[in-house]
C-alpha atoms as a PDB file:
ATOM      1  CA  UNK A   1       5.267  21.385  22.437  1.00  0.00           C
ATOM      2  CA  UNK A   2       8.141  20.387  24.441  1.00  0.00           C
ATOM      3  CA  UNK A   3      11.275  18.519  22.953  1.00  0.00           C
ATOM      4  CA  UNK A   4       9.951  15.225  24.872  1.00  0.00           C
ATOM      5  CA  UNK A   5       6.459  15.054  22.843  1.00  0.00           C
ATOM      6  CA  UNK A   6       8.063  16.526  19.600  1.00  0.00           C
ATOM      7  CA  UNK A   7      10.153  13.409  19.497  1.00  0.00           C
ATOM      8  CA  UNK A   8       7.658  10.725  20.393  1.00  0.00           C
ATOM      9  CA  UNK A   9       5.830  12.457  17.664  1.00  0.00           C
ATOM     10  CA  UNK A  10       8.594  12.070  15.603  1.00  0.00           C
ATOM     11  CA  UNK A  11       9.462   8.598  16.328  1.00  0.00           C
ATOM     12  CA  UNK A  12       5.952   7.531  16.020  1.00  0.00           C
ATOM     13  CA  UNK A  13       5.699   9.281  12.426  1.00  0.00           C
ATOM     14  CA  UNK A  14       8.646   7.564  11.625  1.00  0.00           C
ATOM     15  CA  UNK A  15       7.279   4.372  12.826  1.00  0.00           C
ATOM     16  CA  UNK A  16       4.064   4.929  10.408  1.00  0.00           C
ATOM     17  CA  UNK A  17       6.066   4.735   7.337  1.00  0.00           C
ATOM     18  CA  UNK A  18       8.224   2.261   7.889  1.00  0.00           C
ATOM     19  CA  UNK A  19       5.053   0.277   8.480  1.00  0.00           C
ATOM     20  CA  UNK A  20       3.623   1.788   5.245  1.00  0.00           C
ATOM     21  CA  UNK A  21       6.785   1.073   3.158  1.00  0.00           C
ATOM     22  CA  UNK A  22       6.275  -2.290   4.744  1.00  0.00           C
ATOM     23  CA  UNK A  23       2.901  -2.814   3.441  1.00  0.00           C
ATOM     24  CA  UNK A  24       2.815  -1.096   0.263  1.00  0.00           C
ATOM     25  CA  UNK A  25       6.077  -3.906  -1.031  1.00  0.00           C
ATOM     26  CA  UNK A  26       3.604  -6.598   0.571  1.00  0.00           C
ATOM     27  CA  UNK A  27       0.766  -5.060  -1.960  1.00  0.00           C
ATOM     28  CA  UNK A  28       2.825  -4.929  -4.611  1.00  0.00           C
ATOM     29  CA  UNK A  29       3.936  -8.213  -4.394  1.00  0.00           C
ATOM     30  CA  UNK A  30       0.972  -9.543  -4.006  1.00  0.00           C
ATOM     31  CA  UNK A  31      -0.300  -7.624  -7.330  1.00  0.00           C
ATOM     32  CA  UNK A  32       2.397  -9.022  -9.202  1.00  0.00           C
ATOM     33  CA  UNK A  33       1.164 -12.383  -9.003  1.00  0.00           C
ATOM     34  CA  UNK A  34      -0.547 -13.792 -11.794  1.00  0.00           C
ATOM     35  CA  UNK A  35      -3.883 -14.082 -11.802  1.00  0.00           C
ATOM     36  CA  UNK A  36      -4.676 -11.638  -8.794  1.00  0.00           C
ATOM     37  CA  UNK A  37      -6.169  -9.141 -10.678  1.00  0.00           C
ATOM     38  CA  UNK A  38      -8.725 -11.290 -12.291  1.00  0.00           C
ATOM     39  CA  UNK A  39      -9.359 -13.088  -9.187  1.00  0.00           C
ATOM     40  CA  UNK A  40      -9.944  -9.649  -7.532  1.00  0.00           C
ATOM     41  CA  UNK A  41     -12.281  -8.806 -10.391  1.00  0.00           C
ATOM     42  CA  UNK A  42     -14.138 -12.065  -9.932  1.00  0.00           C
ATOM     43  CA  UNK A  43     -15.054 -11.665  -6.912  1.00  0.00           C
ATOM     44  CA  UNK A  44     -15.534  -8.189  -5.892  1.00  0.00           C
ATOM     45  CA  UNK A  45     -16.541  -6.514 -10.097  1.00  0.00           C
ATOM     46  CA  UNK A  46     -13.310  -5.666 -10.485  1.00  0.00           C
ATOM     47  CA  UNK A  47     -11.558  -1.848 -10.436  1.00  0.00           C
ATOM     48  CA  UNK A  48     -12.716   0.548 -12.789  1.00  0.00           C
ATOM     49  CA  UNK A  49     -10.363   0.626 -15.413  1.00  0.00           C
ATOM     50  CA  UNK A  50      -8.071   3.959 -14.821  1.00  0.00           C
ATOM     51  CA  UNK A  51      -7.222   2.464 -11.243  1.00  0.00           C
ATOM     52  CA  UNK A  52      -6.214  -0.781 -13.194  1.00  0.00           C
ATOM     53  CA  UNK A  53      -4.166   0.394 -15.167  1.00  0.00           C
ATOM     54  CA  UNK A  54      -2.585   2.637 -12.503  1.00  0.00           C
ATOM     55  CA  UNK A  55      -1.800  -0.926 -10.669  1.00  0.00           C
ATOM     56  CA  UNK A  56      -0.194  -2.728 -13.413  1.00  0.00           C
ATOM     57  CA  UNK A  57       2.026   0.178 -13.520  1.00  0.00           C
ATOM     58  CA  UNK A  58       3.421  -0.011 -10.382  1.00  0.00           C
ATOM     59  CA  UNK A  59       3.929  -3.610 -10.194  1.00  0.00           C
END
């Protein structure tokens, strides 16, 4: 791989999780306000319950 593609490999990588970062704060916001999770469960039978409590951890 020549220096050239190794960067724009790198830079794109880079790239990813800054958009990532980016999006996971977005989710967690969005988690933290009240009544998502029930609203969430309303419509779509909710998450099983390990994966629940796994989200209410993080936010």
């Amino acid at each position: 791989m020549s220096m050239k593609d190794y960067l724009a490999k790198v830079a794109a990588e880079k790239e990813h999780e800054k958009l990532l970062d980016s999006a996971t704060a977005a989710f967690r916001r969005a988690i933290g306000e009240p009544g998502i999770l029930d609203r969430f469960d309303a419509d779509f039978g909710g998450l099983p319950s390990a994966t629940r409590n796994e989200i209410q951890r993080v936010a």
